[in-house]
Protein backbone atom coordinates (compact mmCIF):
# COMPACT_ATOMS: atom_id res chain seq x y z
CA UNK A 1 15.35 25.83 29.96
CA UNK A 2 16.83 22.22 29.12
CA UNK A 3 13.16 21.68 27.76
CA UNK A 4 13.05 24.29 25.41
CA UNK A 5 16.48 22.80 24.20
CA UNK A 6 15.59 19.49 23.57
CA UNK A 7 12.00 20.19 22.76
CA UNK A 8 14.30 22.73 20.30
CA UNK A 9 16.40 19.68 18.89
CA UNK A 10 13.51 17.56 18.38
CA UNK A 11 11.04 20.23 16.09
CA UNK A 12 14.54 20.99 14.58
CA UNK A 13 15.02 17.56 13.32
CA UNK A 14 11.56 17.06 12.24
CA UNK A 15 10.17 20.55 11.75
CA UNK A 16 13.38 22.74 9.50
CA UNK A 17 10.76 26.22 9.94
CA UNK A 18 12.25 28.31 12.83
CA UNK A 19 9.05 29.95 13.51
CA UNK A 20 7.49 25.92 13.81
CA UNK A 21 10.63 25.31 16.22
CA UNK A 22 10.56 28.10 17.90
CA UNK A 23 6.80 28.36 18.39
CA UNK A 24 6.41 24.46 19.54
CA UNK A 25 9.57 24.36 21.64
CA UNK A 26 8.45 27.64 23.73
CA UNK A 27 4.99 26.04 23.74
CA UNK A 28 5.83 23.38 25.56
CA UNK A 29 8.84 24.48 27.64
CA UNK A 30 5.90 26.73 29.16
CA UNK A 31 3.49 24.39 29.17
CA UNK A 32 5.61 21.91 31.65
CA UNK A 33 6.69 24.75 33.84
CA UNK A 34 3.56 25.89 34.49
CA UNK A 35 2.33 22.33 35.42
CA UNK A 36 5.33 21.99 37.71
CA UNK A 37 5.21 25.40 39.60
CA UNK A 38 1.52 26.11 39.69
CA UNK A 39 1.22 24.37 43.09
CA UNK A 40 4.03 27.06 44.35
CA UNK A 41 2.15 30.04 42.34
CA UNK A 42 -1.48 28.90 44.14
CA UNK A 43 0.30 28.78 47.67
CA UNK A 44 1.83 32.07 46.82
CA UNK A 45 -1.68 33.61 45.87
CA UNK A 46 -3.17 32.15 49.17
CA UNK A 47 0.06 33.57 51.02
CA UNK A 48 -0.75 37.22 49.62
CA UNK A 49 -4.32 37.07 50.36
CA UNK A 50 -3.88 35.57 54.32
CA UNK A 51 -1.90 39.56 54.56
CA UNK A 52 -5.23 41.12 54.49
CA UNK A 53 -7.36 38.47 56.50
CA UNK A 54 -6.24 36.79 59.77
CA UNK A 55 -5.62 32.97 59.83
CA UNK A 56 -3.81 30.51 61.93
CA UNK A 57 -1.44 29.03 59.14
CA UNK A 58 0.48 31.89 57.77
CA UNK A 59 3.21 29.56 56.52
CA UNK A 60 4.16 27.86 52.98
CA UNK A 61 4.31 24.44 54.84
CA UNK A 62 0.59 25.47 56.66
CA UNK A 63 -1.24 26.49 53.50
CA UNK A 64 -0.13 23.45 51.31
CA UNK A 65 -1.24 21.54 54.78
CA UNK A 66 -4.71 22.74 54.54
CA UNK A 67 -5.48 23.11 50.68
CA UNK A 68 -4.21 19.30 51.09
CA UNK A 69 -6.33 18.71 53.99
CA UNK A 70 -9.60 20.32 52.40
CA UNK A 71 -10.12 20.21 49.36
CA UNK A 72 -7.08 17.07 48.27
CA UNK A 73 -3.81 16.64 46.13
CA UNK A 74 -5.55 17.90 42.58
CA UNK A 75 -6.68 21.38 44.43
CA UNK A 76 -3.07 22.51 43.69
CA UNK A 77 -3.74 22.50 40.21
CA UNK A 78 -6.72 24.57 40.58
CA UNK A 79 -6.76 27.23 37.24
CA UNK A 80 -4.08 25.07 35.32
CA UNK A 81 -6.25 24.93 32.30
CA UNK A 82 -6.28 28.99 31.52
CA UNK A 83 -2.54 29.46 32.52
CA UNK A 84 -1.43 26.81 30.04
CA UNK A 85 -3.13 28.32 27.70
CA UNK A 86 -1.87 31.84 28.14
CA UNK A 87 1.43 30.42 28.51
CA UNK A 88 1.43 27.87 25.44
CA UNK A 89 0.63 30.92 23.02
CA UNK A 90 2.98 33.65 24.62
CA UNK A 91 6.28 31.68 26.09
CA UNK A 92 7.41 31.00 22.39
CA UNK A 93 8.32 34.78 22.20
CA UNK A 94 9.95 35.06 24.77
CA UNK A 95 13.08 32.96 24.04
């Protein structure tokens, strides 16, 4: 949220279009949320998949451990690229 406020302020001072503002400030208030939670949304995918197979680590802590482990620190990120994009075009409307 304090993104999309001063992301808000900014386009507002340069940009005096509401729909620019608006449309630029959701854009990238998404954008930056997505980049900081998608490590907790790909954990939360393995999580919901490790209910219908067995594995040892059935824990938050576990799964980052072996994603980590495996494939390295950048794995996390895996399918950024799609959700910013979604997110970028649709967030704006939502404010």
């Amino acid at each position: 949220m304090y993104v999309y406020v001063c992301v808000s302020f900014v386009c507002f001072v340069q940009y005096k279009s509401a729909v620019v503002k608006s449309f630029l400030a959701g854009s990238f208030s998404g954008t930056c949320s997505t980049i900081l939670f998608q490590p907790l949304d790909l954990i939360k995918t393995r999580l919901q998949l490790l209910q219908k197979t067995q594995h040892s680590s059935r824990t938050i802590v576990g799964i980052a451990y072996v994603i980590l482990r495996e494939q390295k620190v950048f794995a996390l990120w895996t399918g950024l690229v799609p959700v910013c994009l979604h997110v970028s075009g649709s967030s704006h409307t939502d404010m």
